[in-house]
C-alpha atoms as a PDB file:
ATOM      1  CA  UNK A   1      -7.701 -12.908   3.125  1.00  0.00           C
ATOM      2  CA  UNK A   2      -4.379 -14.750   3.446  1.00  0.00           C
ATOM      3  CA  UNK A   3      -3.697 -17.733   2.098  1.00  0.00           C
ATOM      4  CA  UNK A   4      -3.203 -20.320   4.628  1.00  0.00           C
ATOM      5  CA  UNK A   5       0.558 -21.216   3.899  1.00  0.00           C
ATOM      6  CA  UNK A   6       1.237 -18.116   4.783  1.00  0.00           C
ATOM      7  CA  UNK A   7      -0.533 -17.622   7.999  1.00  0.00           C
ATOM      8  CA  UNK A   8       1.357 -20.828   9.099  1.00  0.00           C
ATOM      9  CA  UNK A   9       4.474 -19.711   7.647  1.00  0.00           C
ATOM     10  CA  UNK A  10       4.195 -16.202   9.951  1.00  0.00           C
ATOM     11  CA  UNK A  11       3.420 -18.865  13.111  1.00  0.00           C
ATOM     12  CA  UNK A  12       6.456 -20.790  12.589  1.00  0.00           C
ATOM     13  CA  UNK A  13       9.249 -19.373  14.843  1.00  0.00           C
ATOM     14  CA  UNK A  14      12.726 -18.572  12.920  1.00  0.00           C
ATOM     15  CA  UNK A  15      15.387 -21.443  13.594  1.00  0.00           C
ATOM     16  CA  UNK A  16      12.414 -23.867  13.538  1.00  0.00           C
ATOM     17  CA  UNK A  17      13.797 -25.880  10.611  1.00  0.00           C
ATOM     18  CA  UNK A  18      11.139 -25.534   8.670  1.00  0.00           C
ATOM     19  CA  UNK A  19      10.967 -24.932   4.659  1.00  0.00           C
ATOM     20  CA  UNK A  20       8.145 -22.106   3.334  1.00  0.00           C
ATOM     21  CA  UNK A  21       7.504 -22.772  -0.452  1.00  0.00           C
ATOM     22  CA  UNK A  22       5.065 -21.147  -2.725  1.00  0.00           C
ATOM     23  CA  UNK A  23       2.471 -23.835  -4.242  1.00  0.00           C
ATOM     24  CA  UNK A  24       4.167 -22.873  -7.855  1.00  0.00           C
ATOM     25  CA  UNK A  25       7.779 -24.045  -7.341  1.00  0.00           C
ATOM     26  CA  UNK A  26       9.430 -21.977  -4.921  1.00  0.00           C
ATOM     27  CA  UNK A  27      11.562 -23.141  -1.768  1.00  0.00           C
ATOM     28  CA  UNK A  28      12.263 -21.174   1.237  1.00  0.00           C
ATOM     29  CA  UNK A  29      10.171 -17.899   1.045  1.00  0.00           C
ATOM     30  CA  UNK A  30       9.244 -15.598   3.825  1.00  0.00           C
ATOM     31  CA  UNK A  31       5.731 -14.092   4.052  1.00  0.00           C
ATOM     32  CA  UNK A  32       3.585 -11.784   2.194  1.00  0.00           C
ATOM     33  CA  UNK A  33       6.229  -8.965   0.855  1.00  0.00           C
ATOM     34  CA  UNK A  34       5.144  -5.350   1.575  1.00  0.00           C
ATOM     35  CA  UNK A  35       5.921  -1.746   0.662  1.00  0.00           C
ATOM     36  CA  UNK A  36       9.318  -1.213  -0.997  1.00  0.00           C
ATOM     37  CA  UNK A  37       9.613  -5.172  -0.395  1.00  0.00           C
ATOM     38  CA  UNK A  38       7.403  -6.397  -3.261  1.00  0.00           C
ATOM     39  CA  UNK A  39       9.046  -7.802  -6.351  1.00  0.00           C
ATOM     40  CA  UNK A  40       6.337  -8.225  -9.027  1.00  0.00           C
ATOM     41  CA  UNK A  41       8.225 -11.477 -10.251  1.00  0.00           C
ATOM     42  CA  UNK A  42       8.354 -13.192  -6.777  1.00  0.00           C
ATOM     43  CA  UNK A  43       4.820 -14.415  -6.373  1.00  0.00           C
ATOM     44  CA  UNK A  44       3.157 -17.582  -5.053  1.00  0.00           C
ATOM     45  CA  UNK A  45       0.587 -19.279  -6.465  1.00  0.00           C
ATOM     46  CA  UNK A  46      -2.112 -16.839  -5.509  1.00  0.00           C
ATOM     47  CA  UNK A  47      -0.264 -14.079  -7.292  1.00  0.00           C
ATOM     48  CA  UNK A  48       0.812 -12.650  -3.510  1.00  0.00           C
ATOM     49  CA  UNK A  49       3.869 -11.223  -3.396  1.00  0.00           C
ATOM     50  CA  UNK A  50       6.809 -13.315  -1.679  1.00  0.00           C
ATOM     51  CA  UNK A  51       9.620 -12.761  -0.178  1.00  0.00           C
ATOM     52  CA  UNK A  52      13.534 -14.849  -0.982  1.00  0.00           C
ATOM     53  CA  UNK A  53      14.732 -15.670   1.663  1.00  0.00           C
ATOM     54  CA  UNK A  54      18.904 -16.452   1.609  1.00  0.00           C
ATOM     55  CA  UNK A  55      18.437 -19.854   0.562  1.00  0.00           C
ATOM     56  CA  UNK A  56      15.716 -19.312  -1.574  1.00  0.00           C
ATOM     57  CA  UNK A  57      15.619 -21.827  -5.190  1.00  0.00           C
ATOM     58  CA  UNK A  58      13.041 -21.801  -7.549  1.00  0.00           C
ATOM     59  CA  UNK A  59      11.800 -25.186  -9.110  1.00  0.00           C
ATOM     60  CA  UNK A  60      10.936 -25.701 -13.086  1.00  0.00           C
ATOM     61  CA  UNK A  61       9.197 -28.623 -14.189  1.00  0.00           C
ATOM     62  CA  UNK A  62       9.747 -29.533 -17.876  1.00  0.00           C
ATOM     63  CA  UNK A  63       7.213 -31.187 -19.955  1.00  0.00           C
ATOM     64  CA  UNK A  64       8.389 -34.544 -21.839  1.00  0.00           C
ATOM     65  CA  UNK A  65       8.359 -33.836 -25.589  1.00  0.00           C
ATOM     66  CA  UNK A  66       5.569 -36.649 -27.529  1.00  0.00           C
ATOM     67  CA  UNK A  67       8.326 -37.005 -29.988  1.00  0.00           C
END
């Protein structure tokens, strides 16, 4: 079953102006990757494969040291 991020993300027309991201950190992904597509690395939150797209950035978060 798809996640639902990514059943909107396949609704949204191209040129909409709208941002995908993956619930894990990152911005501006295409669909569910398939085939020869599929980069084991490039996963959302779900562990399904993503695709970059051009713009594509991928957001860290950094835990604050108790020291």
């Amino acid at each position: 079953m798809d996640e639902l991020a990514a059943v909107v993300a396949r609704a949204v027309p191209a040129g909409a102006g709208v941002v995908p991201y993956t619930e894990n950190g990152m911005i501006n992904t295409a669909p569910k990757a398939e085939g020869d597509a599929v980069e084991p690395d490039l996963t959302n939150a779900g562990k399904v494969p993503v695709i970059e797209l051009p713009t594509a950035a991928c957001l860290v978060r950094r835990r604050r040291s108790s020291g």
